[in-house]
Protein backbone atom coordinates (compact mmCIF):
# COMPACT_ATOMS: atom_id res chain seq x y z
CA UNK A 1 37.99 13.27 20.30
CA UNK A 2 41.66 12.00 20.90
CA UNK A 3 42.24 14.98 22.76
CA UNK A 4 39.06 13.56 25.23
CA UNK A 5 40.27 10.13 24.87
CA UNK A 6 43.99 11.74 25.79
CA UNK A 7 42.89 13.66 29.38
CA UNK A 8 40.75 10.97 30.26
CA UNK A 9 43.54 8.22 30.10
CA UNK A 10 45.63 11.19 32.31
CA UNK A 11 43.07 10.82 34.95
CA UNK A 12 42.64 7.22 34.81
CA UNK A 13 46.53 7.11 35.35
CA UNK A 14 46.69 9.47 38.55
CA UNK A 15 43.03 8.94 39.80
CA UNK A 16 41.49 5.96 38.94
CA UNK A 17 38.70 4.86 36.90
CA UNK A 18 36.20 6.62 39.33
CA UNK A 19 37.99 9.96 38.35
CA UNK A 20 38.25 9.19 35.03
CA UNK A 21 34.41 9.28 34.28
CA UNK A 22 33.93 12.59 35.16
CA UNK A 23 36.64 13.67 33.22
CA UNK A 24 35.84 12.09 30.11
CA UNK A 25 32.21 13.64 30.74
CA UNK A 26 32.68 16.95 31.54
CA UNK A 27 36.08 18.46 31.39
CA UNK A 28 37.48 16.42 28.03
CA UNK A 29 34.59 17.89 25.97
CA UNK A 30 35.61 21.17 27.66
CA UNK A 31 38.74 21.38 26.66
CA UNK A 32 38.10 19.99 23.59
CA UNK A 33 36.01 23.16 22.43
CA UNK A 34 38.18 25.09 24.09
CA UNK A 35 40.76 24.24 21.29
CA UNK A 36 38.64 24.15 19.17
CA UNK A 37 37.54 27.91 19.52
CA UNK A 38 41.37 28.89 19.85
CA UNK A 39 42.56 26.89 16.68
CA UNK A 40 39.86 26.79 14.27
CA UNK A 41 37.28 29.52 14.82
CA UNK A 42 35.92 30.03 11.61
CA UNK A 43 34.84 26.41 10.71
CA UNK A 44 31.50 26.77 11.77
CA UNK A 45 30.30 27.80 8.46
CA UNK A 46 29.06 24.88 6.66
CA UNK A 47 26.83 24.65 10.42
CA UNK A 48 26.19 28.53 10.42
CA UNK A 49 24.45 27.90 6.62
CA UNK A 50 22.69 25.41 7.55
CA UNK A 51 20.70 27.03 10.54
CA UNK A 52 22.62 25.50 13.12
CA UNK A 53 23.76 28.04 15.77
CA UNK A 54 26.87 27.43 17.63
CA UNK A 55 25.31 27.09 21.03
CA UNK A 56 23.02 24.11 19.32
CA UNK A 57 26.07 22.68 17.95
CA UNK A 58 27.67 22.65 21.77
CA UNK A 59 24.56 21.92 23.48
CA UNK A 60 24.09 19.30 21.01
CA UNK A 61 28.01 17.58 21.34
CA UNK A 62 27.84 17.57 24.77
CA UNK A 63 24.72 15.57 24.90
CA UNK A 64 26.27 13.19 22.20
CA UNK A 65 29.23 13.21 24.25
CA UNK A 66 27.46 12.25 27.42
CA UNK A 67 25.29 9.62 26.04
CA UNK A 68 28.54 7.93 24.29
CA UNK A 69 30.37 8.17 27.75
CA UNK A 70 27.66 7.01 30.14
CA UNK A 71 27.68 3.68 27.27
CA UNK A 72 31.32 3.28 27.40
CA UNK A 73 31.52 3.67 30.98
CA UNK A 74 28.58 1.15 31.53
CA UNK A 75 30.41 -1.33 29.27
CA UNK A 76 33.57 -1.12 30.91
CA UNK A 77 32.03 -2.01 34.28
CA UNK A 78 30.92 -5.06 32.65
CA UNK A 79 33.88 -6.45 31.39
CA UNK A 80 35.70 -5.69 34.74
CA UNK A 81 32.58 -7.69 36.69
CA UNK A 82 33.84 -10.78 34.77
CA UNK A 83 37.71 -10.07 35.37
């Protein structure tokens, strides 16, 4: 997640919020199991035992990531309606 958090800030930085929301949607997650497959690529056990296949686990983040997002980014348009 801070790694998401992290590229999204980088794109709100050079390209503005507008940027920023597709980054956080698409590409953070991305990367993020990108690492995730390079540095830990065995921790899918307790998952694995428990029926969950990795593709279910992705298909399931991403949607969990995208919901989350779509909120946050929804919120923030709020607050900047009232600044």
């Amino acid at each position: 997640m801070t790694i998401n958090v992290s590229i999204t800030v980088l794109a709100w930085v050079f390209g503005g919020f507008e940027t920023s929301k597709y980054v956080l949607i698409i590409f953070g997650f991305l990367i993020s199991i990108l690492i995730k497959e390079v540095n830990a690529k065995n921790e899918y056990l307790f998952y694995y035992n428990n029926g969950v296949s990795k593709l279910q686990l992705f298909v399931y983040g991403f949607l969990m990531n995208f919901v989350f997002s779509m909120v946050l980014i929804l919120v923030i348009n709020e607050v900047l309606k009232f600044l």
